[in-house]
Protein backbone atom coordinates (compact mmCIF):
# COMPACT_ATOMS: atom_id res chain seq x y z
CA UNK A 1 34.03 -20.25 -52.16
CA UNK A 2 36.08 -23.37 -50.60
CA UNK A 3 35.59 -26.66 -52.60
CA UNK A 4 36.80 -29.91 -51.63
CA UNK A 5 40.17 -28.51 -50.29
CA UNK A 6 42.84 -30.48 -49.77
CA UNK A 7 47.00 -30.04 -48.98
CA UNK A 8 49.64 -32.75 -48.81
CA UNK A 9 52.85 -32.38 -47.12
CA UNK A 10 55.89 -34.91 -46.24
CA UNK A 11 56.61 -36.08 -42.75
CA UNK A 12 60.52 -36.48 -42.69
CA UNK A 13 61.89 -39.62 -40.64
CA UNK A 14 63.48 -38.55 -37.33
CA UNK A 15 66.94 -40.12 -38.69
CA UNK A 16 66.92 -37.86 -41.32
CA UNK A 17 70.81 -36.68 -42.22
CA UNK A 18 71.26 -33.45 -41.39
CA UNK A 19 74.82 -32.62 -42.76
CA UNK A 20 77.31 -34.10 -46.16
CA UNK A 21 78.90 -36.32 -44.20
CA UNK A 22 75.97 -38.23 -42.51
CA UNK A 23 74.82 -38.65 -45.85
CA UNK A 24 77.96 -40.54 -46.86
CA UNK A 25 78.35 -42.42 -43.85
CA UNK A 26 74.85 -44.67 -44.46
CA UNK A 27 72.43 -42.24 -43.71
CA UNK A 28 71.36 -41.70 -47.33
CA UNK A 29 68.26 -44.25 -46.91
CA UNK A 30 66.39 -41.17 -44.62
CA UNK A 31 67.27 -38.75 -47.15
CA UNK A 32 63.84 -38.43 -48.26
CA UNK A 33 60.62 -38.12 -46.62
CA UNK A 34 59.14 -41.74 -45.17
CA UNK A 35 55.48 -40.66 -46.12
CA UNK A 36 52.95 -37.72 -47.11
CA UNK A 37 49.89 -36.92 -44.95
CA UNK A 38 47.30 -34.88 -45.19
CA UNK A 39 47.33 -31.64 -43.42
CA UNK A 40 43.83 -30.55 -44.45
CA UNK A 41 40.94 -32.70 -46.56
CA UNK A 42 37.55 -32.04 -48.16
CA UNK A 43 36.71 -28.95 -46.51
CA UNK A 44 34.01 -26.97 -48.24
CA UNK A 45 31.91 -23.71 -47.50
CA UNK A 46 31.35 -20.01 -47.88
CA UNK A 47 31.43 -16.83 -47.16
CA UNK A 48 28.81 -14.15 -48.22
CA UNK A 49 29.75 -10.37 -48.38
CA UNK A 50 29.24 -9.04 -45.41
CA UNK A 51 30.24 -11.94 -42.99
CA UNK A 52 32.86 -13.14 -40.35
CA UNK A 53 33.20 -16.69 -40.17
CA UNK A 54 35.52 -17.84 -37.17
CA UNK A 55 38.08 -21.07 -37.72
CA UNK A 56 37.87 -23.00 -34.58
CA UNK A 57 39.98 -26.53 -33.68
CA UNK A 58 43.41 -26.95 -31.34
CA UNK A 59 46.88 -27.18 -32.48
CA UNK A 60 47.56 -29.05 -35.81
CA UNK A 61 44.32 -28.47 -36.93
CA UNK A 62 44.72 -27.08 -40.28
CA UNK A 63 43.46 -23.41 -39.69
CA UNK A 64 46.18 -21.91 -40.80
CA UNK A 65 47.26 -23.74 -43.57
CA UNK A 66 43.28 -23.21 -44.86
CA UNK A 67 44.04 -19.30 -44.67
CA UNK A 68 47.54 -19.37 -46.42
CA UNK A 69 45.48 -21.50 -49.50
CA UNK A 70 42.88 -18.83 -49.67
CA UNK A 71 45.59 -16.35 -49.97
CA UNK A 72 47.14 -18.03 -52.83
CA UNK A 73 50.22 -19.05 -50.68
CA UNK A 74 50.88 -22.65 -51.91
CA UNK A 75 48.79 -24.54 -54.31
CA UNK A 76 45.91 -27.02 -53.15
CA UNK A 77 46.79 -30.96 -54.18
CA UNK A 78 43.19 -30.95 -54.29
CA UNK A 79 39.88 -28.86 -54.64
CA UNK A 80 39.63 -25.09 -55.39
CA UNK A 81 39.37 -21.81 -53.86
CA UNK A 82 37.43 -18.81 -55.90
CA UNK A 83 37.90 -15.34 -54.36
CA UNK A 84 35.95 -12.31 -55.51
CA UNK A 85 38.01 -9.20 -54.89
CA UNK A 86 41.06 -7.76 -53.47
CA UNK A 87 42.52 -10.01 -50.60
CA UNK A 88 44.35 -8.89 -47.46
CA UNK A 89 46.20 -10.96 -45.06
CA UNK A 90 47.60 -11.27 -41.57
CA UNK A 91 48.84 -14.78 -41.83
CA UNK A 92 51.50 -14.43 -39.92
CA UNK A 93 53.29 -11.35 -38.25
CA UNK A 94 54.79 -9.40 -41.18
CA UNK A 95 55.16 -11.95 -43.47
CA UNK A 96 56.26 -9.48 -46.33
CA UNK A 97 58.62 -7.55 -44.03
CA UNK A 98 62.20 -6.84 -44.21
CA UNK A 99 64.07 -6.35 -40.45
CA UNK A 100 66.92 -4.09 -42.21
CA UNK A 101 64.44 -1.58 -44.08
CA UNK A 102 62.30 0.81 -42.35
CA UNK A 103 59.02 1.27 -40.87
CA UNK A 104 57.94 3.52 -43.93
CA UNK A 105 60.20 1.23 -46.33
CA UNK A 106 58.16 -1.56 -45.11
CA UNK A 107 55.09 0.30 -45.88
CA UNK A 108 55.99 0.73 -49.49
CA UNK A 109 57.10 -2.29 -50.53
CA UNK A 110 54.39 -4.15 -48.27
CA UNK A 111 51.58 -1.98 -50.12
CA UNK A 112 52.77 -2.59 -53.47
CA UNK A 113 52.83 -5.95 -52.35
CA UNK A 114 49.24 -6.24 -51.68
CA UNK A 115 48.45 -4.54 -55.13
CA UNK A 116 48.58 -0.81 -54.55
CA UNK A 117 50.44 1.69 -56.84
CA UNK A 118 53.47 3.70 -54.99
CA UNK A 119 51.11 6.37 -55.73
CA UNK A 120 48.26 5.18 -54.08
CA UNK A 121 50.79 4.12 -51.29
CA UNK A 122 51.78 7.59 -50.26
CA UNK A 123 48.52 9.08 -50.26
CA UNK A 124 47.40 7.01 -47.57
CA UNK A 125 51.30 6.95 -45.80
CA UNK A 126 49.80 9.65 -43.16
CA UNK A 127 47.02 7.32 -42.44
CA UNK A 128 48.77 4.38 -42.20
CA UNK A 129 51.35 5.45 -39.83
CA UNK A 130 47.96 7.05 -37.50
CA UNK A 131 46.62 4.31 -37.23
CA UNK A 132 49.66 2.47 -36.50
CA UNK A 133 50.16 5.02 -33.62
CA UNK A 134 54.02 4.91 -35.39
CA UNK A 135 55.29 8.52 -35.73
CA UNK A 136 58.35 8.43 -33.96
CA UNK A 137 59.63 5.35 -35.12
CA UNK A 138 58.61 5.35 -39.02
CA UNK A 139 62.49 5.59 -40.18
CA UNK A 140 63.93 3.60 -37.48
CA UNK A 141 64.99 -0.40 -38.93
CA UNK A 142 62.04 -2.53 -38.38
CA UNK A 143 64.42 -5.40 -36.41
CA UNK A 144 64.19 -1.95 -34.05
CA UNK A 145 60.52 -3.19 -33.64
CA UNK A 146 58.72 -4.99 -30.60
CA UNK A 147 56.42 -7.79 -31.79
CA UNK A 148 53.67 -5.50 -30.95
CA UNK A 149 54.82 -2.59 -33.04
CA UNK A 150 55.41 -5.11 -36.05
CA UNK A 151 51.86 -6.11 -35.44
CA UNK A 152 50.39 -2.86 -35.75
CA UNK A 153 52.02 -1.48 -38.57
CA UNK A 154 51.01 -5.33 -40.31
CA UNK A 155 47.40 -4.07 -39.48
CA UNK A 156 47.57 -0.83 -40.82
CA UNK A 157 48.81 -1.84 -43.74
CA UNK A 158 46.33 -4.47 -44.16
CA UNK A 159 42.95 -2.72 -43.27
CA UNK A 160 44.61 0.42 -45.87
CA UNK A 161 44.82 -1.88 -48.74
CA UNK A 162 40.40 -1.30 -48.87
CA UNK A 163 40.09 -5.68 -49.17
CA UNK A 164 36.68 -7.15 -50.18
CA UNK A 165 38.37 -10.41 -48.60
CA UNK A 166 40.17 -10.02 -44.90
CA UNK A 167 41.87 -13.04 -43.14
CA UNK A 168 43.25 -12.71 -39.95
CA UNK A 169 45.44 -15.94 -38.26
CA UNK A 170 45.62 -14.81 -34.17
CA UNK A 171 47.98 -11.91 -34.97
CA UNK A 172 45.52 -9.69 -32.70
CA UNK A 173 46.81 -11.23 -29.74
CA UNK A 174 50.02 -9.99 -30.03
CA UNK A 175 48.92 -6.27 -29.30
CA UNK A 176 47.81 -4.71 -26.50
CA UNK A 177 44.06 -4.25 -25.24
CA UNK A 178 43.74 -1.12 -26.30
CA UNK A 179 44.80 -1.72 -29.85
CA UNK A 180 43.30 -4.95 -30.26
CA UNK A 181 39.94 -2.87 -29.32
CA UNK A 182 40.62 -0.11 -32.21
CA UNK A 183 41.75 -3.57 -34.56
CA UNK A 184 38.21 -5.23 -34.03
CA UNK A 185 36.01 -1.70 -34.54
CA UNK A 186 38.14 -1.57 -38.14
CA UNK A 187 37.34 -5.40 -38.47
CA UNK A 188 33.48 -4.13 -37.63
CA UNK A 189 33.78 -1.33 -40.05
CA UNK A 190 34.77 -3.68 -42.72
CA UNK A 191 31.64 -5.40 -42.00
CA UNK A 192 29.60 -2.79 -42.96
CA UNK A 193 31.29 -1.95 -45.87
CA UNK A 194 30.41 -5.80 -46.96
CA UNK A 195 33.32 -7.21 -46.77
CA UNK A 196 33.63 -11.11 -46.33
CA UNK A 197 36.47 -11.97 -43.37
CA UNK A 198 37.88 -14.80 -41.78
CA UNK A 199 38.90 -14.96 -38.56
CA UNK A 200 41.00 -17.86 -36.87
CA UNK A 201 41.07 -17.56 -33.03
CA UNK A 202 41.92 -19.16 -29.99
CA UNK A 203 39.57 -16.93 -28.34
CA UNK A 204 36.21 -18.51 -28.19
CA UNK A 205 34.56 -15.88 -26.49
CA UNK A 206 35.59 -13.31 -29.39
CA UNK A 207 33.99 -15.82 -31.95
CA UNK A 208 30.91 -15.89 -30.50
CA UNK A 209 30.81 -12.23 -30.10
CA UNK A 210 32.02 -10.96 -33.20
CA UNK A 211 31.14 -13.90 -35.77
CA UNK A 212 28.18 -14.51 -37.90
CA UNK A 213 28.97 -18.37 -38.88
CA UNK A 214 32.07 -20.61 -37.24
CA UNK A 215 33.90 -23.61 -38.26
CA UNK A 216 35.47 -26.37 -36.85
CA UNK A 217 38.53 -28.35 -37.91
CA UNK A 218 40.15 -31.48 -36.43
CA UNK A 219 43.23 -32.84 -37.87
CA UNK A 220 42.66 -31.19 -41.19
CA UNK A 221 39.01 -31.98 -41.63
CA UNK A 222 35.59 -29.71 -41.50
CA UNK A 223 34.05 -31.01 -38.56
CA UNK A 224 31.09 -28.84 -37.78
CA UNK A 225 29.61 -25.26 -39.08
CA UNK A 226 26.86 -23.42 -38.54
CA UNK A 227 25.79 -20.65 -35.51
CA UNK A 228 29.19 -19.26 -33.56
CA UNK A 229 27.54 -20.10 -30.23
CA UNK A 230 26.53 -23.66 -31.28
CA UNK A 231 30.02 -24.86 -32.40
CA UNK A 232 32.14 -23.11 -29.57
CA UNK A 233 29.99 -24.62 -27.27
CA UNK A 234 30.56 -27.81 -28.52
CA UNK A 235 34.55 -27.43 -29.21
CA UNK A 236 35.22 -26.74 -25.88
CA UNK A 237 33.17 -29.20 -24.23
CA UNK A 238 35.13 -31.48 -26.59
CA UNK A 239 38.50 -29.78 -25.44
CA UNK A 240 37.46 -29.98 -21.70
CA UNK A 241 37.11 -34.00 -22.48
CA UNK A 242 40.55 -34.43 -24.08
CA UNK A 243 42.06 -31.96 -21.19
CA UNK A 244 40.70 -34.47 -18.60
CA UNK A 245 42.13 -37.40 -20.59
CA UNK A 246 45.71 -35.74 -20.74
CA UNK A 247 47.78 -34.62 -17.99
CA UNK A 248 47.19 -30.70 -17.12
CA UNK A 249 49.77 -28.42 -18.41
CA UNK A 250 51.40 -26.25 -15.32
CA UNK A 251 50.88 -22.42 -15.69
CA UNK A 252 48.48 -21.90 -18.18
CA UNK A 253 45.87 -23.19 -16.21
CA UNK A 254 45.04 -21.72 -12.61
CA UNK A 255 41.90 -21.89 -10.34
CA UNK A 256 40.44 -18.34 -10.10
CA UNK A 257 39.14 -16.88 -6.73
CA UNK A 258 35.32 -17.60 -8.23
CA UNK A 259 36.06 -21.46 -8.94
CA UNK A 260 36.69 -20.66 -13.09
CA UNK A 261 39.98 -21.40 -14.81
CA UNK A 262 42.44 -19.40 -16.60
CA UNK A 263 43.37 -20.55 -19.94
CA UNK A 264 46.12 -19.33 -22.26
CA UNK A 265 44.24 -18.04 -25.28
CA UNK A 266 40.96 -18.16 -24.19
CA UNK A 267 40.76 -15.83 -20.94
CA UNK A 268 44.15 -15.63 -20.46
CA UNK A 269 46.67 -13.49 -23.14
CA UNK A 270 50.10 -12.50 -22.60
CA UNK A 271 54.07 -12.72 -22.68
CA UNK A 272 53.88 -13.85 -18.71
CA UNK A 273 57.29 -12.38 -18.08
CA UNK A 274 54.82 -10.76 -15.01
CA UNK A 275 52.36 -12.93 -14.14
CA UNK A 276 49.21 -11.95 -12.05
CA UNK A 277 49.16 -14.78 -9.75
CA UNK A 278 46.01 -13.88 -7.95
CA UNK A 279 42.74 -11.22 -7.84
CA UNK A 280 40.74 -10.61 -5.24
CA UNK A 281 37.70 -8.35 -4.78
CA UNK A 282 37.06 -6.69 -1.10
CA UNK A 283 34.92 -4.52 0.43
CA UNK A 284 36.21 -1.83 2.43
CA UNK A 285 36.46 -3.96 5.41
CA UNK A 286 38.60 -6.24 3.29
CA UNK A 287 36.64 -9.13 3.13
CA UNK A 288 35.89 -11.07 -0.56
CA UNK A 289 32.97 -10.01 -2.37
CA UNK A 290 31.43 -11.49 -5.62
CA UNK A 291 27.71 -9.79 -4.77
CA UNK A 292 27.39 -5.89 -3.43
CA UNK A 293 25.08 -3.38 -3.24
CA UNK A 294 25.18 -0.19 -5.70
CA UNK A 295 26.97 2.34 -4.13
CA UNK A 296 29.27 -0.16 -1.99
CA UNK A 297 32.87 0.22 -2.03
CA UNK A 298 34.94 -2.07 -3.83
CA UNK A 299 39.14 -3.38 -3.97
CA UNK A 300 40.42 -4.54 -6.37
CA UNK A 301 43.92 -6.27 -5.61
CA UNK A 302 46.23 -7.69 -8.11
CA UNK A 303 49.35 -10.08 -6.93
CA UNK A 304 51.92 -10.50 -9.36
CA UNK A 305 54.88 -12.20 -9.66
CA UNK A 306 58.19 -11.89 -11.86
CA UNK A 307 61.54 -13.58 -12.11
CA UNK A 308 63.02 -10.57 -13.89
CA UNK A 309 63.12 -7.10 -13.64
CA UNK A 310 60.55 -5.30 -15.36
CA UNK A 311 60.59 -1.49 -16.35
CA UNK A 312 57.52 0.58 -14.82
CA UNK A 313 54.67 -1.89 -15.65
CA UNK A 314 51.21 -0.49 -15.88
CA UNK A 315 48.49 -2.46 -14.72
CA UNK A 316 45.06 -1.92 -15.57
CA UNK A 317 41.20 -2.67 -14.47
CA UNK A 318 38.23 -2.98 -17.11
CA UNK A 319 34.57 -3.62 -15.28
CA UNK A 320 32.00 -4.29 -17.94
CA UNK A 321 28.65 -5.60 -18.65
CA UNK A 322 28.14 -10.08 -19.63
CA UNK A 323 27.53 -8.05 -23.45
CA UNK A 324 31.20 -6.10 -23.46
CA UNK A 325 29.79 -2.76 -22.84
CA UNK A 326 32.68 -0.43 -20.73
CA UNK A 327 31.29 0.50 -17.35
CA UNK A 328 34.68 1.84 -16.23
CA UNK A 329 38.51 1.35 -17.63
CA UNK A 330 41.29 2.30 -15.40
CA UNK A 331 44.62 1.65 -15.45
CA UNK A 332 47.73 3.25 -13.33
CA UNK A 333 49.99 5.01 -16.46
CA UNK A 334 46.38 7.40 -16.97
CA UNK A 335 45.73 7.79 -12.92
CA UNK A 336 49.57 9.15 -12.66
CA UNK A 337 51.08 6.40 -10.80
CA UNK A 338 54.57 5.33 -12.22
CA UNK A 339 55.61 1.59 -10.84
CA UNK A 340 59.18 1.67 -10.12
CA UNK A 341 61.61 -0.90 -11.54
CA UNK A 342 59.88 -4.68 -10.14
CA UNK A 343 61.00 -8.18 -9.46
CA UNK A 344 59.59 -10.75 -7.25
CA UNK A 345 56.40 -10.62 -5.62
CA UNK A 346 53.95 -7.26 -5.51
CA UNK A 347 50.31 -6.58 -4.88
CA UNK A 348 48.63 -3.14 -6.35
CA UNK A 349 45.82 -2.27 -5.52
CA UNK A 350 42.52 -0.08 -7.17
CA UNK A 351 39.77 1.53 -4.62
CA UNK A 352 36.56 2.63 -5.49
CA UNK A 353 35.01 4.98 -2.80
CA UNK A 354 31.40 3.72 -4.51
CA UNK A 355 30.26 1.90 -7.51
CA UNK A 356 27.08 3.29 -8.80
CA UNK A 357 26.27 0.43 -10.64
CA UNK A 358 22.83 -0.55 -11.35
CA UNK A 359 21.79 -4.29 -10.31
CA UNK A 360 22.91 -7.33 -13.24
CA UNK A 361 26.16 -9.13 -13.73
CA UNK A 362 29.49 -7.57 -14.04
CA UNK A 363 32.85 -8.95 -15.12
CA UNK A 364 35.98 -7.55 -13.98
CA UNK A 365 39.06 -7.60 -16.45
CA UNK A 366 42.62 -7.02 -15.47
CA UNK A 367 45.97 -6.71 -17.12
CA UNK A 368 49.38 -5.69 -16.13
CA UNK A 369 51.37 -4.24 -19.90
CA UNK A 370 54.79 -2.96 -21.00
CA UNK A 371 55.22 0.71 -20.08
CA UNK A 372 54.34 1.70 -23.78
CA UNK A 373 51.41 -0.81 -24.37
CA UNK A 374 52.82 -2.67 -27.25
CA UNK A 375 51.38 -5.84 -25.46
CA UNK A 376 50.19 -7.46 -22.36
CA UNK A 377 52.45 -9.70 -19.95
CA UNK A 378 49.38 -11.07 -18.50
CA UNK A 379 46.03 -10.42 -19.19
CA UNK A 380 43.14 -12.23 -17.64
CA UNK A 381 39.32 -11.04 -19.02
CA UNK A 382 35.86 -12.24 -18.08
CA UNK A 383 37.61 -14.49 -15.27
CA UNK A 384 36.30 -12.71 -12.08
CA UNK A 385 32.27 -12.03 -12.27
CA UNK A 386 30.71 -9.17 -10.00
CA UNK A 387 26.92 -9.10 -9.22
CA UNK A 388 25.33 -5.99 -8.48
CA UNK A 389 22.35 -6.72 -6.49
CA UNK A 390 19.05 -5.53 -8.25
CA UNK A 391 18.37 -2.05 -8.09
CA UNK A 392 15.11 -0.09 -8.81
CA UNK A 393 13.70 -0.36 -12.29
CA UNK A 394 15.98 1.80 -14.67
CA UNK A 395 17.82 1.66 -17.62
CA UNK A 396 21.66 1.60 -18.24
CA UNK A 397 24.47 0.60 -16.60
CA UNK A 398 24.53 3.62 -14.38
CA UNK A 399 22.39 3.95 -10.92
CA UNK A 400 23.74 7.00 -8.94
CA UNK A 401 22.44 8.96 -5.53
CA UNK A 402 19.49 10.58 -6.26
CA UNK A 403 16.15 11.83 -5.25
CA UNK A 404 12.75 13.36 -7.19
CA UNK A 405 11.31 16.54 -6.16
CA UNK A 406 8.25 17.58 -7.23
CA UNK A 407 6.20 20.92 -7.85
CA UNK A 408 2.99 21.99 -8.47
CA UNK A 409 2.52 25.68 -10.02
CA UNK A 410 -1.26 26.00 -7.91
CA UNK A 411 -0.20 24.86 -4.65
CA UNK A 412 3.53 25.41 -4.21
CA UNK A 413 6.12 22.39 -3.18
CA UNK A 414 4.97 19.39 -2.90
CA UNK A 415 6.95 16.68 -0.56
CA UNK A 416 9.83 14.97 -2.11
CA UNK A 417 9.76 11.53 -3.37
């Protein structure tokens, strides 16, 4: 339970001295901080076993300064936090890590950390380390470590530690899809063993889907809270007013071939050391398509772009339903192809002979990752929508060739349907 929370902190005067000597030579006035402000204020609610509340509000905002006070990292000037439980954190990408000790150092010290017993530590080592998808590099330094390897060994830890309280600050996007995927079914699992968790993302469209309350902060204040869908819908109408008030940012905003936008953090996630500068879908003739028939051929081409050379890339295509069920996931490492080394400009290219899809609305994901999928260079997801036109009445996802035949035992064959 939040209460009333509040946090101070000092705003230092840009003429601050930075060295001895500027402090001798008059500077001393700017020695201390001009004024305190407050980076969060009166924020109150809960969060009932069994729940994920998702922390909305831009940059500044105060979401993750709320998180480190419910973790008991810094004191609140004001207001109290009561926690029930064991607590685990992802506040920030290995916070309790050392770069010179090793992956299965690091788990040690980071489990004892978190309030397990060495013992209790290396009976779930093997487990840990699985999860993390780890083996080969468990006694290699951590500074050895991509940011996406650090991230998964953060979760593994975390989710091992069996907390009755999770927060999670963004780290997910730091990993690749496919591990981010496995991260969120834990999440779910946690869930349903009733444990209360608090998610802060710049992913909207995860809030709604995953969360069962959100809330929404604006320069360090609890704005709105209530139903996921309600207050995202109402954040980023308010975000789409301030971005037409303020002059558009270059890259991480680009018109996609069905008149949407790609934003950084909210359908777009990556590095963007490759960026996917276009997708279009075709038909066989190689004209654009956002509406086909089941059974129609489809392309799928990808241009990308990249100033530097990137090892063997693998890019990847997701087509699922508007409520995240898989329909198919592709991607070039699993198919066999190996890119070469790129740089510059490239197109690849995925053909499906057919697409026995039945009729609705599809969305069609794609990604280009490192060669050993510790995270995405650029990943763009629910930005290019499919319709299927309707099909006969069925259920699932799944409308293939067929035809009925039919037989009675009296009379023999009857024609075929």
């Amino acid at each position: 339970m939040v209460e009333g929370l509040g946090k101070q902190f000092r705003r230092y005067h840009a003429d601050r001295p930075h060295t001895l000597k500027e402090v001798f030579v008059g500077r001393m006035r700017h020695l201390w901080a001009g004024e305190r402000f407050w980076g969060l204020r009166d924020v109150s609610f809960d969060v009932e076993p069994g729940q994920i509340v998702g922390i909305v509000g831009g940059n500044g905002a105060g979401k993750s300064t709320l998180l480190r006070l419910i973790g008991g990292v810094g004191r609140p000037d004001e207001g109290s936090v009561k926690v029930r439980g064991r607590i685990a954190a992802l506040l920030e990408l290995g916070t309790a890590f050392h770069p010179e000790l090793t992956g299965r150092e690091n788990i040690f010290v980071s489990g004892i950390v978190a309030g397990l017993t060495r013992r209790q530590v290396t009976k779930r080592l093997d487990s840990i380390v699985a999860f993390a998808e780890l083996e080969q590099f468990l006694n290699s330094p951590l500074r050895t470590y991509s940011s996406g390897m650090q991230m998964r060994l953060a979760f593994a830890i975390a989710v091992h530690t069996a907390p009755d309280v999770l927060l999670i600050d963004e780290v997910l996007a730091v990993g690749d899809l496919a591990f981010q995927q496995k991260c969120l079914a834990r999440i779910m699992d946690f869930k349903a063993d009733n444990s209360a968790i608090l998610l802060v993302s710049h992913d909207i469209g995860q809030v709604q889907r995953l969360c069962d309350r959100a809330l929404w902060l604006k320069r360090g204040r609890l704005v709105r809270q209530g139903e996921p869908e309600a207050i995202v819908e109402q954040y980023a109408a308010e975000m789409g007013d301030e971005t037409k008030r303020t002059t558009p940012v270059e890259w991480p905003v680009q018109i996609t071939p069905a008149g949407g936008e790609l934003r950084v953090h909210e359908n777009r996630f990556g590095s963007m050391e490759l960026e996917i500068t276009s997708v279009r879908l075709s038909d066989q003739k190689g004209r654009s398509v956002a509406d086909f028939r089941s059974g129609d051929s489809l392309q799928v081409e990808i241009d990308f772009s990249s100033s530097q050379s990137i090892d063997a890339p693998i890019f990847g295509v997701t087509i699922t339903t508007e409520d995240e069920q898989i329909c198919a996931d592709l991607n070039t490492a699993a198919s066999g192809v190996s890119l070469p080394v790129v740089q510059g400009k490239g197109r690849v290219t995925l053909h499906f002979a057919r697409l026995d899809l039945s009729g609705g609305r599809y969305y069609v994901d794609v990604g280009a990752y490192t060669q050993n999928w510790d995270y995405a260079y650029d990943h763009h997801w629910h930005a290019y929508p499919l319709r299927v036109l309707p099909t006969e009445n069925g259920k699932g996802v799944l409308y293939p060739p067929h035809r009925w035949e039919i037989a009675d035992s009296s009379r023999g064959k009857l024609p075929e349907s």
